[in-house]
Protein backbone atom coordinates (compact mmCIF):
# COMPACT_ATOMS: atom_id res chain seq x y z
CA UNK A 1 -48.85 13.71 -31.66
CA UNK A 2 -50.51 13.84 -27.96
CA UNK A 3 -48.23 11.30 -26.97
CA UNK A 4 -45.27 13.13 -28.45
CA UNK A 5 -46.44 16.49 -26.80
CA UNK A 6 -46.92 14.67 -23.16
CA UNK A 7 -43.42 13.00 -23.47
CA UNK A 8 -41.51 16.22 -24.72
CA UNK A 9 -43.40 18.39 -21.56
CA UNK A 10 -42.85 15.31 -19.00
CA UNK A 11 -39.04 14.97 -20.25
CA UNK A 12 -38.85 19.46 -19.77
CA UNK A 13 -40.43 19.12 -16.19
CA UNK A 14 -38.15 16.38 -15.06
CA UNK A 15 -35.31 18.63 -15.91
CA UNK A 16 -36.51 21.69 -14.24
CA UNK A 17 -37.29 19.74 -11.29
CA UNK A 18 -33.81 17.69 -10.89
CA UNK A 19 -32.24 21.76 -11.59
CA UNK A 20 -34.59 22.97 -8.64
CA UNK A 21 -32.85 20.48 -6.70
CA UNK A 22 -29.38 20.06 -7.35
CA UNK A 23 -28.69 23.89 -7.42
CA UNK A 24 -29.76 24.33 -3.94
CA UNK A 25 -27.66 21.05 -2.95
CA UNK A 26 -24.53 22.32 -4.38
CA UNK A 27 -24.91 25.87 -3.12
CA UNK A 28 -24.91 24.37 0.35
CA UNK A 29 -22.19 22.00 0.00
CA UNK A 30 -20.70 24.94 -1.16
CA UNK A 31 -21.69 27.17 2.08
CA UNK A 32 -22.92 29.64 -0.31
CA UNK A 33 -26.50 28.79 1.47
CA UNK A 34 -27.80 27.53 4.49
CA UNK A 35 -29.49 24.28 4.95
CA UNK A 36 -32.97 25.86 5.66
CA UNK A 37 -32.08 28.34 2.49
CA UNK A 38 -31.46 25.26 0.65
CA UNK A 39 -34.52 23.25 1.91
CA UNK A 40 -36.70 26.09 1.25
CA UNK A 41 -35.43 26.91 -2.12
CA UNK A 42 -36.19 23.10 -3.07
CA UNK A 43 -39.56 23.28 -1.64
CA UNK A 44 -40.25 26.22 -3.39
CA UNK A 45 -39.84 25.70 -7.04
CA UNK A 46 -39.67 22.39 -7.17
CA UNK A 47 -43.15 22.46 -6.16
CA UNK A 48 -44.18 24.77 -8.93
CA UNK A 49 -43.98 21.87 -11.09
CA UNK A 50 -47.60 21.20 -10.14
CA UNK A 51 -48.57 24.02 -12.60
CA UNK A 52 -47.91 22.19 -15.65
CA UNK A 53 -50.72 19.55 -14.77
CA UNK A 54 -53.33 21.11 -16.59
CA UNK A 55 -51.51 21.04 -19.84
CA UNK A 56 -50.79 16.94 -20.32
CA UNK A 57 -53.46 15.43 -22.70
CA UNK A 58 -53.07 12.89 -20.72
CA UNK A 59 -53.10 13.71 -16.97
CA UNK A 60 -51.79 10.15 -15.76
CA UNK A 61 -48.16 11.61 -16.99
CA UNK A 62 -48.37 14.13 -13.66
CA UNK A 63 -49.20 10.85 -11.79
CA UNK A 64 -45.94 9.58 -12.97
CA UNK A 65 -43.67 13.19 -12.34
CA UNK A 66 -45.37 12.98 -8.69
CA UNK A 67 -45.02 9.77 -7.23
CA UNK A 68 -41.35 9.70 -8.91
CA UNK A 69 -40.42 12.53 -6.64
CA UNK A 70 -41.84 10.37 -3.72
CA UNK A 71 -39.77 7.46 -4.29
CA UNK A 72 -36.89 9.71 -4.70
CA UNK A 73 -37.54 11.34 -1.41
CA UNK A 74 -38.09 8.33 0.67
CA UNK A 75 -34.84 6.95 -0.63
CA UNK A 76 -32.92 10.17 0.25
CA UNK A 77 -31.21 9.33 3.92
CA UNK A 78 -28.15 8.99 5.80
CA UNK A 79 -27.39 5.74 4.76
CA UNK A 80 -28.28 5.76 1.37
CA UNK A 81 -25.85 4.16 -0.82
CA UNK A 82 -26.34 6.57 -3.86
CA UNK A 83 -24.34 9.37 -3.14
CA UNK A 84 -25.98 11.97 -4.51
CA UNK A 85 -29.67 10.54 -2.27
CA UNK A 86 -26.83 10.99 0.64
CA UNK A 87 -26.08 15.22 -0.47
CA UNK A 88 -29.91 15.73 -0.80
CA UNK A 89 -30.61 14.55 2.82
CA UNK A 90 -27.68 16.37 4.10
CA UNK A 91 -28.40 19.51 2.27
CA UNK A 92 -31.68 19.81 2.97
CA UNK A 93 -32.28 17.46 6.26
CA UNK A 94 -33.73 18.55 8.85
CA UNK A 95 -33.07 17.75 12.84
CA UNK A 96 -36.70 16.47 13.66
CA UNK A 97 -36.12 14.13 10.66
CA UNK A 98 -33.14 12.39 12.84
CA UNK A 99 -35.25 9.91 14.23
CA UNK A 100 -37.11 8.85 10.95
CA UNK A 101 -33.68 8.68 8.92
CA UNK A 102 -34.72 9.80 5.37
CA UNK A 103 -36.03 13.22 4.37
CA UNK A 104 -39.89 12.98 5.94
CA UNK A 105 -41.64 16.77 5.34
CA UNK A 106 -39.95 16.43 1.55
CA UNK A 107 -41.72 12.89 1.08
CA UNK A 108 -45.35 14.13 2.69
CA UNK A 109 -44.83 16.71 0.35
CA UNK A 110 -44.25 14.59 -2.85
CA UNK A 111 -46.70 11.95 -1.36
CA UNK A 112 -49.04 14.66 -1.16
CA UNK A 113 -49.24 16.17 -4.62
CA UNK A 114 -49.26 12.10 -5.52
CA UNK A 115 -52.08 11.60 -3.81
CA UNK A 116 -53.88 14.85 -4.52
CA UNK A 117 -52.93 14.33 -8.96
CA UNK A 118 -54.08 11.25 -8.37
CA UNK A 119 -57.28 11.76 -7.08
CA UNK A 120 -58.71 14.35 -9.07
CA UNK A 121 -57.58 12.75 -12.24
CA UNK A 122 -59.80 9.20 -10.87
CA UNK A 123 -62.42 11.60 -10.07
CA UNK A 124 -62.43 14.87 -11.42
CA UNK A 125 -59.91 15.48 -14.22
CA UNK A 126 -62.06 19.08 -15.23
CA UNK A 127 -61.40 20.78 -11.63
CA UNK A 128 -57.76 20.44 -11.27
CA UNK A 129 -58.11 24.04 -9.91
CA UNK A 130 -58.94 22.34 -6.27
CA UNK A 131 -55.72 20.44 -6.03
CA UNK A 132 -53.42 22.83 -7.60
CA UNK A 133 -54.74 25.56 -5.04
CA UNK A 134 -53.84 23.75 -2.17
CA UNK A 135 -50.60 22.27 -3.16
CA UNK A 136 -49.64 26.10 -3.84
CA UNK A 137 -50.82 26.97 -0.08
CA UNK A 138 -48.38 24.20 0.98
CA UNK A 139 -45.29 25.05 -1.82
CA UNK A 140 -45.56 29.13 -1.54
CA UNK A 141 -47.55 30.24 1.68
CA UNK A 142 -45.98 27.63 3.97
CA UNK A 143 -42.73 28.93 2.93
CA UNK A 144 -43.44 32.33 3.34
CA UNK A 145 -45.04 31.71 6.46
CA UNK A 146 -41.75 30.05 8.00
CA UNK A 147 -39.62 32.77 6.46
CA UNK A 148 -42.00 35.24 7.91
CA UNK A 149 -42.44 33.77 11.56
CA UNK A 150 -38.75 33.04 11.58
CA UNK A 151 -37.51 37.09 10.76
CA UNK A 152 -40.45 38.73 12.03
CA UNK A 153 -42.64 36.85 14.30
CA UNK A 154 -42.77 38.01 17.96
CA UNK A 155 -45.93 37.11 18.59
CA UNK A 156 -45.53 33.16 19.45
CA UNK A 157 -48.69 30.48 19.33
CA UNK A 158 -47.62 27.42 21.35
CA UNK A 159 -49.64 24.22 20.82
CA UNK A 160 -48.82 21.04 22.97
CA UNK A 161 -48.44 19.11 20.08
CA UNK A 162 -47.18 20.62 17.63
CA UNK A 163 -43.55 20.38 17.32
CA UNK A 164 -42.97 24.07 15.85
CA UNK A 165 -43.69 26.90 17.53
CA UNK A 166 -46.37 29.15 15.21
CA UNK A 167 -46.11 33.17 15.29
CA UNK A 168 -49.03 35.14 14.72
CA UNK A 169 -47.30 36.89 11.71
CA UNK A 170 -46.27 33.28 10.38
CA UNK A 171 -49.75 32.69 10.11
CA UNK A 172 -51.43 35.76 8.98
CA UNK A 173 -48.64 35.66 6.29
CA UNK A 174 -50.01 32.09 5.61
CA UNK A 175 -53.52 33.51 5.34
CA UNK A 176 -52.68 36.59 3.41
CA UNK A 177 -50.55 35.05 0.58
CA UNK A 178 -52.62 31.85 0.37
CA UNK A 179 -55.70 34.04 -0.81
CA UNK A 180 -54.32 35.56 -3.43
CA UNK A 181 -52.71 32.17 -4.34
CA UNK A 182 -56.10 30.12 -4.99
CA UNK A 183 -57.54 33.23 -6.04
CA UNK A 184 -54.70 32.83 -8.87
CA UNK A 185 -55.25 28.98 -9.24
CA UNK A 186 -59.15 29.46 -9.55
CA UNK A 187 -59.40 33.04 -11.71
CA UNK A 188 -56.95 31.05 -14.35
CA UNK A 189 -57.98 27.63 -14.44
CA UNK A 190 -61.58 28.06 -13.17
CA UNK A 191 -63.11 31.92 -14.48
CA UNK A 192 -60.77 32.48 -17.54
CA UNK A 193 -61.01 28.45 -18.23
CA UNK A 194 -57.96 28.47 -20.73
CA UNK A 195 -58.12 24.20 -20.91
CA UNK A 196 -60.64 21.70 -20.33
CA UNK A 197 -61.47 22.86 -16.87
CA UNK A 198 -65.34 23.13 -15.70
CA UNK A 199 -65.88 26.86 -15.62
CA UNK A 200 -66.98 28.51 -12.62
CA UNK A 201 -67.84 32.65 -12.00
CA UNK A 202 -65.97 34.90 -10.35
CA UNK A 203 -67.97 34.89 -7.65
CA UNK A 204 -67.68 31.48 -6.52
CA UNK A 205 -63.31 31.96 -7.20
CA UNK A 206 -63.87 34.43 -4.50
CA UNK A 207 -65.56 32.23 -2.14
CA UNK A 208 -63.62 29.16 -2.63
CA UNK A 209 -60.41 31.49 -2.46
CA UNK A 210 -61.07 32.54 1.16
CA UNK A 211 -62.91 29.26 2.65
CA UNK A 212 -59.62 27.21 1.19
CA UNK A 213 -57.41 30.08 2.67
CA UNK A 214 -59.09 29.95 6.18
CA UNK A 215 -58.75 25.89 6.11
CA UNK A 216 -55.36 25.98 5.19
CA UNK A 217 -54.57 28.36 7.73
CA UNK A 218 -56.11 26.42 10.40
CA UNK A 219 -55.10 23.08 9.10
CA UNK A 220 -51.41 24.53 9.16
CA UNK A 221 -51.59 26.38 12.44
CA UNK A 222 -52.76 22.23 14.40
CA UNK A 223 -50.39 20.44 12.64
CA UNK A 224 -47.10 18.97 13.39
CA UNK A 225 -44.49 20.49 11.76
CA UNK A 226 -43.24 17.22 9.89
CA UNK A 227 -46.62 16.21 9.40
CA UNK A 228 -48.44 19.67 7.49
CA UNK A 229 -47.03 18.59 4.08
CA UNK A 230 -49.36 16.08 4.01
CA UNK A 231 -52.26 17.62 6.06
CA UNK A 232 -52.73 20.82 4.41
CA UNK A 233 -52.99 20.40 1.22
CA UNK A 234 -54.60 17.28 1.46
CA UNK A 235 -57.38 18.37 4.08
CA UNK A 236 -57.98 21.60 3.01
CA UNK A 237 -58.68 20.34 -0.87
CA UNK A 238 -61.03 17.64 -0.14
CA UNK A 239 -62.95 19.97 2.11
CA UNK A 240 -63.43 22.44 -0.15
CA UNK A 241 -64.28 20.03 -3.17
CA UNK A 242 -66.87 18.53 -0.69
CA UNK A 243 -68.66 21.88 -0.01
CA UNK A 244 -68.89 22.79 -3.40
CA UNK A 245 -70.81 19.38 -3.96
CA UNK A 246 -73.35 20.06 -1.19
């Protein structure tokens, strides 16, 4: 029956995740949406896929959603000779991704949440709570952030070399939204402890909430723009994990 139960939610999140995608696709090729709308949009709930870890009986199934979703990104370019890999990099492409030729932030981001699953199911299968909160910082607050600093930042943070420019609202929306997201993460897997996760007080959600918050932010702020897919969730996780074992 486990088996049954993994396949069934596996087969559920594949769909939701191939909807999150082509929707946005064929709203652009429509000119319904823009292609940062679209990118966005893809990044945003396709990412919230990450939520159903927890609930496999066996975790290695996420492995499997995950690192499919890398392939498919890396494949996605210009000169792909599936059509529909060619409408996914020219729906959701971006201009700095020219030069590499297939959709880069999307794969760091897949190759992230691969790497991150991964990981913590090798190692520490009962604290999935780490992982998930920092792939949420990088699907929710990184989106909000560039929303934010794109409508409403006037406050600009130049780095030499990073190939964004940062606003100061960008990143306090980064901040803001990305405590209350691991508070989230940590209060329901962690303090409530619904599923076999390691339970841990309210107290220490708290504290982990705004240490992985402050990271994030940081991490996020020094980063390359094509690059913090892969550095913020991936740095600020295994810091925090590492404090909590000192």
């Amino acid at each position: 029956m486990n088996i049954l139960f993994d396949l069934l939610l596996l087969l559920l999140t594949f769909v939701y995740v191939f909807a999150t995608i082509l929707i946005p696709v064929q709203l652009k090729k429509r000119d319904k949406i823009t292609k940062f709308q679209a990118r966005k949009m893809v990044h945003l709930f396709a990412g919230l896929s990450i939520l159903i870890t927890p609930y496999f009986t066996t975790p290695w199934w996420a492995v499997l959603l995950a690192s499919s979703m890398t392939i498919l990104t890396f494949l996605s370019s210009k000169k792909s000779k599936v059509k529909q890999l060619r409408d996914l990099y020219d729906s959701i492409g971006e201009e700095a991704e020219e030069k590499a030729g297939y959709l880069q932030g999307p794969f760091h981001y897949c190759l992230s949440i691969t790497i991150l699953i991964t990981l913590f199911v090798i190692i520490a299968p009962d604290q999935m709570y780490f992982p998930i909160a920092g792939i949420l910082l990088m699907i929710i607050s990184d989106t909000l952030a560039s929303v934010i600093g794109k409508k409403y930042g006037k406050i600009k943070i130049n780095i030499p070399w990073v190939n964004t420019t940062r606003t100061l609202e960008g990143s306090l929306a980064f901040f803001v939204s990305g405590f209350m997201l691991c508070f989230i993460a940590f209060m329901f897997l962690g303090v409530t402890n619904p599923i076999t996760q390691i339970h841990i007080s309210l107290e220490a959600a708290l504290l982990y909430s705004l240490i992985t918050s402050v990271l994030a932010t940081i991490i996020e702020l020094i980063s390359p723009s094509t690059w913090d897919d892969l550095t913020v969730p991936i740095l600020t996780t295994l810091i925090i994990f590492l404090i909590t074992l000192i």
